[in-house]
C-alpha atoms as a PDB file:
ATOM      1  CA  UNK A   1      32.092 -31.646  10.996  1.00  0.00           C
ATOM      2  CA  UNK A   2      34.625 -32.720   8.174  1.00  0.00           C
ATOM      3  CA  UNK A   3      36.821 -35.131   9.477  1.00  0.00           C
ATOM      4  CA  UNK A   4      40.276 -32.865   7.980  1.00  0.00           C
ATOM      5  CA  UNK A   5      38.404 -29.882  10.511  1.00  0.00           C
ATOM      6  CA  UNK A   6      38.096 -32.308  13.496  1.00  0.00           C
ATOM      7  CA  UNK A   7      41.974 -33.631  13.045  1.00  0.00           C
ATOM      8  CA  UNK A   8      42.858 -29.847  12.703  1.00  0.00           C
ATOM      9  CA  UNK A   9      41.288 -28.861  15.533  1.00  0.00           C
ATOM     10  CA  UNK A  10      42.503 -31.562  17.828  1.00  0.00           C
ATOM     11  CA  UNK A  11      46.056 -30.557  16.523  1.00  0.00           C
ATOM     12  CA  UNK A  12      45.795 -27.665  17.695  1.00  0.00           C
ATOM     13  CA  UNK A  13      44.353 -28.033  21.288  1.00  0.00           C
ATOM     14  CA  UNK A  14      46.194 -26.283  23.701  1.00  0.00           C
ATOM     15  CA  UNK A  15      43.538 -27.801  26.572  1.00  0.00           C
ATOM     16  CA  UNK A  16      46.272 -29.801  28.375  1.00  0.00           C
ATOM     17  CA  UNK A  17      49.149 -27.171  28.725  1.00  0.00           C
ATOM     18  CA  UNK A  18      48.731 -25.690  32.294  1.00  0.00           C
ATOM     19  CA  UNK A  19      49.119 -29.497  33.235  1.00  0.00           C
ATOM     20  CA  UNK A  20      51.902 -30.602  31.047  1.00  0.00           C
ATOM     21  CA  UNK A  21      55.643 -30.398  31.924  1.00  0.00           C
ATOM     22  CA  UNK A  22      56.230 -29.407  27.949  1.00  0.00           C
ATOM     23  CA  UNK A  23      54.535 -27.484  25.306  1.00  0.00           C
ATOM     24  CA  UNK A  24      51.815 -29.754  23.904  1.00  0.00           C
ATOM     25  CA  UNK A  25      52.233 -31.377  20.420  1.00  0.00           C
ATOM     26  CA  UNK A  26      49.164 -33.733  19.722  1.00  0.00           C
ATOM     27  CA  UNK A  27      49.826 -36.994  17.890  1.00  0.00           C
ATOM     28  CA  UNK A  28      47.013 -38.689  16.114  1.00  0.00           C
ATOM     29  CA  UNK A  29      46.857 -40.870  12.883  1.00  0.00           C
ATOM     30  CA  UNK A  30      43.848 -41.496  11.238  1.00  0.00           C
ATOM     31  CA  UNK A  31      42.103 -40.915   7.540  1.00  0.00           C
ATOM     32  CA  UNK A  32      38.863 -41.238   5.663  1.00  0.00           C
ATOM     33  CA  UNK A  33      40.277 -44.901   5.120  1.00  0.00           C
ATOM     34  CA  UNK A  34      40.629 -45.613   8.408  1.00  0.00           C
ATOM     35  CA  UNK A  35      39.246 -49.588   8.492  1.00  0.00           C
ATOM     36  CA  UNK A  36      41.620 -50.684  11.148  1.00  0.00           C
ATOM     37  CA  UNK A  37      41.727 -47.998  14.414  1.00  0.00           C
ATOM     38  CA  UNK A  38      44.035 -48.667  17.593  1.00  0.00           C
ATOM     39  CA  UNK A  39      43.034 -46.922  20.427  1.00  0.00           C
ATOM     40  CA  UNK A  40      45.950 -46.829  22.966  1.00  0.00           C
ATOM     41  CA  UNK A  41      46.787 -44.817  26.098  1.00  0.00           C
ATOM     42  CA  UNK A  42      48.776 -41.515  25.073  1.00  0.00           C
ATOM     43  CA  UNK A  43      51.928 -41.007  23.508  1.00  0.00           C
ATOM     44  CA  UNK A  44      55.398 -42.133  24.957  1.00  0.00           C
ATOM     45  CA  UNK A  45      58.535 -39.416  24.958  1.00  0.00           C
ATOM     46  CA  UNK A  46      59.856 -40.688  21.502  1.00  0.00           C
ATOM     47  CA  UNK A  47      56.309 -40.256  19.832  1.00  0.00           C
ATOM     48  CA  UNK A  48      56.052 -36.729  21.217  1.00  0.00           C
ATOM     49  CA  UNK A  49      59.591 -36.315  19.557  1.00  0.00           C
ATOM     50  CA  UNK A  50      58.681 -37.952  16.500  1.00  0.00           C
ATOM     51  CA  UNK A  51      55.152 -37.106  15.960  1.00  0.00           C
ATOM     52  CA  UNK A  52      54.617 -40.907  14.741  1.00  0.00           C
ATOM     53  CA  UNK A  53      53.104 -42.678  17.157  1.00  0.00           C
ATOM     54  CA  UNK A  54      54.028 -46.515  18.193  1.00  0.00           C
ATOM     55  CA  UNK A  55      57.358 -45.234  16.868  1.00  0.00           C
ATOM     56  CA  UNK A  56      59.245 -46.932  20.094  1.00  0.00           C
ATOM     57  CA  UNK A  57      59.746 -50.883  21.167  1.00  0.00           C
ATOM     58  CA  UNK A  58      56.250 -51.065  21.913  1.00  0.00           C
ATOM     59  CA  UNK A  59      55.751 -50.098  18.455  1.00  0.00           C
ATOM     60  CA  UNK A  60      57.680 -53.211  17.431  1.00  0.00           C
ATOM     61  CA  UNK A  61      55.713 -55.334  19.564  1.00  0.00           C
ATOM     62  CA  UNK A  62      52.182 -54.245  18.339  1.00  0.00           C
ATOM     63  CA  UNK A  63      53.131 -55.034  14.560  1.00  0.00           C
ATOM     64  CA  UNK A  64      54.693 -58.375  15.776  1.00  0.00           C
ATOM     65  CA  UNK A  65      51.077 -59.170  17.211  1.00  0.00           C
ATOM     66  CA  UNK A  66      49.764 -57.813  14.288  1.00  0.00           C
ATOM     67  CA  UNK A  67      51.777 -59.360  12.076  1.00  0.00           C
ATOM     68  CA  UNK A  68      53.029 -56.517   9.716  1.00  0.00           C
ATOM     69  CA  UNK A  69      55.960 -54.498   9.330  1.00  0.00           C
ATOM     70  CA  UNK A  70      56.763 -50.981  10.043  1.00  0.00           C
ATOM     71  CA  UNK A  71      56.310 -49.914   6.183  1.00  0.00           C
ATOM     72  CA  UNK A  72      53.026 -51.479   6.520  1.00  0.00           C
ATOM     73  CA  UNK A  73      51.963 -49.967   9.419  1.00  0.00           C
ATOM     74  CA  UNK A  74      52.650 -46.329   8.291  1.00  0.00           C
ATOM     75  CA  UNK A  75      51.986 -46.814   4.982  1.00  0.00           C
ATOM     76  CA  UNK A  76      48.663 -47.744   4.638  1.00  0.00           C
ATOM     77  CA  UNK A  77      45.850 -45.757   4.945  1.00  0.00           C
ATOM     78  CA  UNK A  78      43.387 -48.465   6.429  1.00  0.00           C
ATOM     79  CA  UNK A  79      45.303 -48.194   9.780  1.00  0.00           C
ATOM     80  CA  UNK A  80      44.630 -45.552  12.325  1.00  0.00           C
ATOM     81  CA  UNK A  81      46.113 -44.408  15.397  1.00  0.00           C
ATOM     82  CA  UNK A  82      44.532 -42.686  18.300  1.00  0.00           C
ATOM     83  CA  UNK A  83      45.170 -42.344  22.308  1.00  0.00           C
ATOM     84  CA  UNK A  84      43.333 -41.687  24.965  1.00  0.00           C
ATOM     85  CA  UNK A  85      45.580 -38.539  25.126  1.00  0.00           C
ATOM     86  CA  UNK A  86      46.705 -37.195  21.781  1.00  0.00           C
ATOM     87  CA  UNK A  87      49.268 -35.702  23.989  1.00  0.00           C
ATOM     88  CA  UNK A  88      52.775 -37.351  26.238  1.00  0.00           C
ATOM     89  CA  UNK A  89      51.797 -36.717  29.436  1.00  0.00           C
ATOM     90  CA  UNK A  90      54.940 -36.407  30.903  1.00  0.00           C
ATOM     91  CA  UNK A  91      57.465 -39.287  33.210  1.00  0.00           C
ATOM     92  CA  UNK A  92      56.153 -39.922  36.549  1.00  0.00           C
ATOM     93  CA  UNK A  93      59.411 -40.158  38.548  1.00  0.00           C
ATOM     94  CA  UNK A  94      58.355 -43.715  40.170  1.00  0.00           C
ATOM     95  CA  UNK A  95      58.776 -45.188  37.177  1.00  0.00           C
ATOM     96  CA  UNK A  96      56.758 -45.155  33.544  1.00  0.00           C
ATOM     97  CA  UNK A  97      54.739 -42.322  32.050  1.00  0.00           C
ATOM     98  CA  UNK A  98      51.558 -40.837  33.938  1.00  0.00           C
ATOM     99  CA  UNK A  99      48.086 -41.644  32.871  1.00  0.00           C
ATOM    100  CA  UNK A 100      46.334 -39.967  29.908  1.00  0.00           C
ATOM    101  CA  UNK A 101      44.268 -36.962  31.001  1.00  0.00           C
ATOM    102  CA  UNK A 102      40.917 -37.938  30.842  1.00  0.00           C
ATOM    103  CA  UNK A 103      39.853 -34.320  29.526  1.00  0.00           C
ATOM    104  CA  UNK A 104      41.581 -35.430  26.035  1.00  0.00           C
ATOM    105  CA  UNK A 105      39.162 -38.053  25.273  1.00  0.00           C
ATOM    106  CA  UNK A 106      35.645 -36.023  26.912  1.00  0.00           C
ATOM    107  CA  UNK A 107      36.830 -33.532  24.089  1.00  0.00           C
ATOM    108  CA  UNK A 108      37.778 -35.050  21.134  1.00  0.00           C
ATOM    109  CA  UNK A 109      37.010 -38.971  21.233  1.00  0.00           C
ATOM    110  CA  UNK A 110      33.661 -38.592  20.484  1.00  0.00           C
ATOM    111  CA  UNK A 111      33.855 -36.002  16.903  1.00  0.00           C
ATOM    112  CA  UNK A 112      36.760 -37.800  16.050  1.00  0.00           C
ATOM    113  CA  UNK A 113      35.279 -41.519  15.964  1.00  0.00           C
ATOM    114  CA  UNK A 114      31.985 -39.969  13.936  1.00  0.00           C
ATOM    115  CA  UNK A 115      34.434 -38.708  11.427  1.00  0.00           C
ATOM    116  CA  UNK A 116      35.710 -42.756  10.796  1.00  0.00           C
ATOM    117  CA  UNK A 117      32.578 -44.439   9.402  1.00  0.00           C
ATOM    118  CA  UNK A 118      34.781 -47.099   7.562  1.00  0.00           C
ATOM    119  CA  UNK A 119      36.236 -48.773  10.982  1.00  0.00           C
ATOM    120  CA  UNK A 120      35.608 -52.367  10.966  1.00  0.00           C
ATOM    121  CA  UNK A 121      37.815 -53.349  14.111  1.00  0.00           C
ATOM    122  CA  UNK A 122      38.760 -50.940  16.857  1.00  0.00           C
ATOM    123  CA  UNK A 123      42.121 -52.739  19.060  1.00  0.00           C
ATOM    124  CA  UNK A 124      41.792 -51.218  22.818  1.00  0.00           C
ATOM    125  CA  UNK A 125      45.206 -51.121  23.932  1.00  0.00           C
ATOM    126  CA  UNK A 126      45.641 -50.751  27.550  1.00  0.00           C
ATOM    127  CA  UNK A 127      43.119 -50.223  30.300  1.00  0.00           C
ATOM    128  CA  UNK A 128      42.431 -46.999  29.456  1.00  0.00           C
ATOM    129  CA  UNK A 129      41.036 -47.587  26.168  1.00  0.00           C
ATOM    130  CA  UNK A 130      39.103 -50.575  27.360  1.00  0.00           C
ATOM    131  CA  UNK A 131      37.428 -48.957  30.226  1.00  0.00           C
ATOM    132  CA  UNK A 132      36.897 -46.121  28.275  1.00  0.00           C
ATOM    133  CA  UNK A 133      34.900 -48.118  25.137  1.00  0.00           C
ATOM    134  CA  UNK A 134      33.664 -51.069  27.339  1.00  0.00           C
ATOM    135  CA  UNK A 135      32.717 -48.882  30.542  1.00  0.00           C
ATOM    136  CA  UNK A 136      29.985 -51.296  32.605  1.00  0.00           C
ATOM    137  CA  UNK A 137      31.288 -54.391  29.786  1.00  0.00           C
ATOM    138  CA  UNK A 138      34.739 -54.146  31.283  1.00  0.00           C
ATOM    139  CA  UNK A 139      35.517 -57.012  33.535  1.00  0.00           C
ATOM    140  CA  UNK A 140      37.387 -56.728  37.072  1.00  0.00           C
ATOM    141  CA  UNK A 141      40.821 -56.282  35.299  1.00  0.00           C
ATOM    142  CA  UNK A 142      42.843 -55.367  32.373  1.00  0.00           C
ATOM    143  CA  UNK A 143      43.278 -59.606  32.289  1.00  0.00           C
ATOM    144  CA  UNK A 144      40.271 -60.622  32.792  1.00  0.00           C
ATOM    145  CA  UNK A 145      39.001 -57.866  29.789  1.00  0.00           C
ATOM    146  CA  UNK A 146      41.213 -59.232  27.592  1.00  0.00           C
ATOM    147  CA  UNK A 147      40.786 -63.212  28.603  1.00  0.00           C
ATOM    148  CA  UNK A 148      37.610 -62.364  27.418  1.00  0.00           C
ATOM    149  CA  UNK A 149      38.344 -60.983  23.974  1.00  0.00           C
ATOM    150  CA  UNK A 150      35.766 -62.926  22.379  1.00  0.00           C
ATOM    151  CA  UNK A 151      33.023 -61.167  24.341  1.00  0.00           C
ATOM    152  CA  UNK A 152      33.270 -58.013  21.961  1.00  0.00           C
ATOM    153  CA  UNK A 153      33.885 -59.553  18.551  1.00  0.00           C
ATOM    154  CA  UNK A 154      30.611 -58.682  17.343  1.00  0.00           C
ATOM    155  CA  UNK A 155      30.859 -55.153  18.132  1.00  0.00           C
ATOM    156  CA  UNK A 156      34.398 -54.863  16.763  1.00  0.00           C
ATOM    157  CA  UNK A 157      36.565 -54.420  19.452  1.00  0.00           C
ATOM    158  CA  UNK A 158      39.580 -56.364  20.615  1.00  0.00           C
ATOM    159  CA  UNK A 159      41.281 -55.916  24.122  1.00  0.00           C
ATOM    160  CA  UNK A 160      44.635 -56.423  24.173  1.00  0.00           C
ATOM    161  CA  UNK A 161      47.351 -55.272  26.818  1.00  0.00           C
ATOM    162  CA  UNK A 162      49.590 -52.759  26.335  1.00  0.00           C
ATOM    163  CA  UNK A 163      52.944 -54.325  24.159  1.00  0.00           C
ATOM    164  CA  UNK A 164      55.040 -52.270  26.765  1.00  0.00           C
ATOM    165  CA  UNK A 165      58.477 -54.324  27.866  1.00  0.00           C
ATOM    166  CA  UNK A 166      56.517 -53.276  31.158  1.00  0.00           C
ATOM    167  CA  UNK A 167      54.174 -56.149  30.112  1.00  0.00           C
ATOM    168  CA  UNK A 168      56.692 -58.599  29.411  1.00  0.00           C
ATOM    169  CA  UNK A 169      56.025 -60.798  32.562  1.00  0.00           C
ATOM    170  CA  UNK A 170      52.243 -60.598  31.954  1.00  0.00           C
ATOM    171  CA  UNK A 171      52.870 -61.935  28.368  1.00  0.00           C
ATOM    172  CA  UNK A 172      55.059 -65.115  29.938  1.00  0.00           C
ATOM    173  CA  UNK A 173      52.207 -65.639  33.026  1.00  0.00           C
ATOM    174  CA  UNK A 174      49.509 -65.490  29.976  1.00  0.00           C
ATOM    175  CA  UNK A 175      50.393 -67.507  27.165  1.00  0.00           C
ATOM    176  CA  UNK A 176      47.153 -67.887  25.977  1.00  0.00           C
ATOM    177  CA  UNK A 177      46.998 -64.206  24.367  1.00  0.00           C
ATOM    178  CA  UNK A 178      49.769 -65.170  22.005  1.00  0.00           C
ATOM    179  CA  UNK A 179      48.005 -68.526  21.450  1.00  0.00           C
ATOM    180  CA  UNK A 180      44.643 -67.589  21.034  1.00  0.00           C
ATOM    181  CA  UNK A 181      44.089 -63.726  20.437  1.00  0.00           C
ATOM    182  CA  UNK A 182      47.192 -62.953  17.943  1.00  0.00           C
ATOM    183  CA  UNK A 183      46.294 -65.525  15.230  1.00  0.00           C
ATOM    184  CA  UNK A 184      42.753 -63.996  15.575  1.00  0.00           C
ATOM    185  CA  UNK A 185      44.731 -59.991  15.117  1.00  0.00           C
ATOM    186  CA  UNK A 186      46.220 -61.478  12.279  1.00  0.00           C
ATOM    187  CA  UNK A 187      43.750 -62.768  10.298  1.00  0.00           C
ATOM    188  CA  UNK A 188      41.343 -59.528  10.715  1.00  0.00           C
ATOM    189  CA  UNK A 189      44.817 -57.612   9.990  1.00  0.00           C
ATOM    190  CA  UNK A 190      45.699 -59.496   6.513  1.00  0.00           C
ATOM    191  CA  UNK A 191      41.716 -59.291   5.843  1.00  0.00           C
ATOM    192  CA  UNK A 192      41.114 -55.684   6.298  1.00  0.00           C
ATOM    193  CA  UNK A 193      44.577 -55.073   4.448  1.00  0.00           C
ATOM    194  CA  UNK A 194      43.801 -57.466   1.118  1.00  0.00           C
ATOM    195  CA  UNK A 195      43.474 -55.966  -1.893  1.00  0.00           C
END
């Protein structure tokens, strides 16, 4: 299937609205050019306002790590965004958003990564995304997955943690991500994106 039908189709899914505390409105980012794919969790209240997602603070954070600007980061074709939910799944009233459906993904992941041949890196943002692409590869924990970034170079996938503020204290107790693993997301960043 044509990757435009796939993206029109997913736009249009209506699969999640019995569950959903708001009328759906699917956000997902991708192209053709797509070289560059971040798979994250689902979309946060602003994005489901917006329609653009990583349009929040965590937004901010992920183009620190990445090292390129918010112009950049919309602009270009070669970057793509998907979650694990194309759709907010509403606030959880202990605190934070609830947990992409898994339904979203058993639908759409699948069609919707065979219509982005070009991908050369795929960044799993979150737990979600990681057990969902590493499955029996995952380790223990979302810290241990990503400790072990190196692990699934070859295959082109990067773990990182969510850039949440949620994940602020896990940043400070794990210094070694912004030591190690963003100087690595930078270089494959400014490579895929050179002329």
């Amino acid at each position: 299937m044509p990757l435009d039908d796939i993206l029109a189709d997913i736009r249009a899914c209506r699969a999640c609205a019995p569950y959903l505390p708001h009328v759906p409105r699917p956000v997902v980012r991708v192209g053709e050019g797509t070289r560059l794919l971040i798979l994250a969790q689902a979309p946060g209240r602003l994005v489901h306002e917006t329609g653009l997602p990583f349009n929040d603070p965590s937004g901010k954070r992920l183009r620190d790590w990445m090292g390129i600007d918010r112009d950049t980061f919309y602009g270009r074709d070669e970057i793509g965004v998907a979650g694990m939910a194309f759709c907010f799944p509403g606030t959880n009233p202990k605190g934070g958003d609830y947990p992409p459906p898994p339904r979203c993904a058993q639908l759409w992941h699948k069609p919707l990564l065979a219509g982005l041949p070009n991908v050369e890196l795929t960044l799993l943002v979150g737990s979600y995304a990681q057990a969902w692409a590493l499955d029996s590869r995952m380790k223990g924990s979302m810290t241990d997955t990503v400790a072990a970034w190196r692990d699934h170079i070859d295959a082109g996938l990067l773990p990182l943690p969510h850039p949440s503020w949620r994940n602020t204290a896990w940043l400070k107790r794990n210094p070694w991500f912004e030591a190690e693993v963003t100087p690595y997301l930078r270089r494959r960043v400014a490579g895929i994106l050179a002329p």
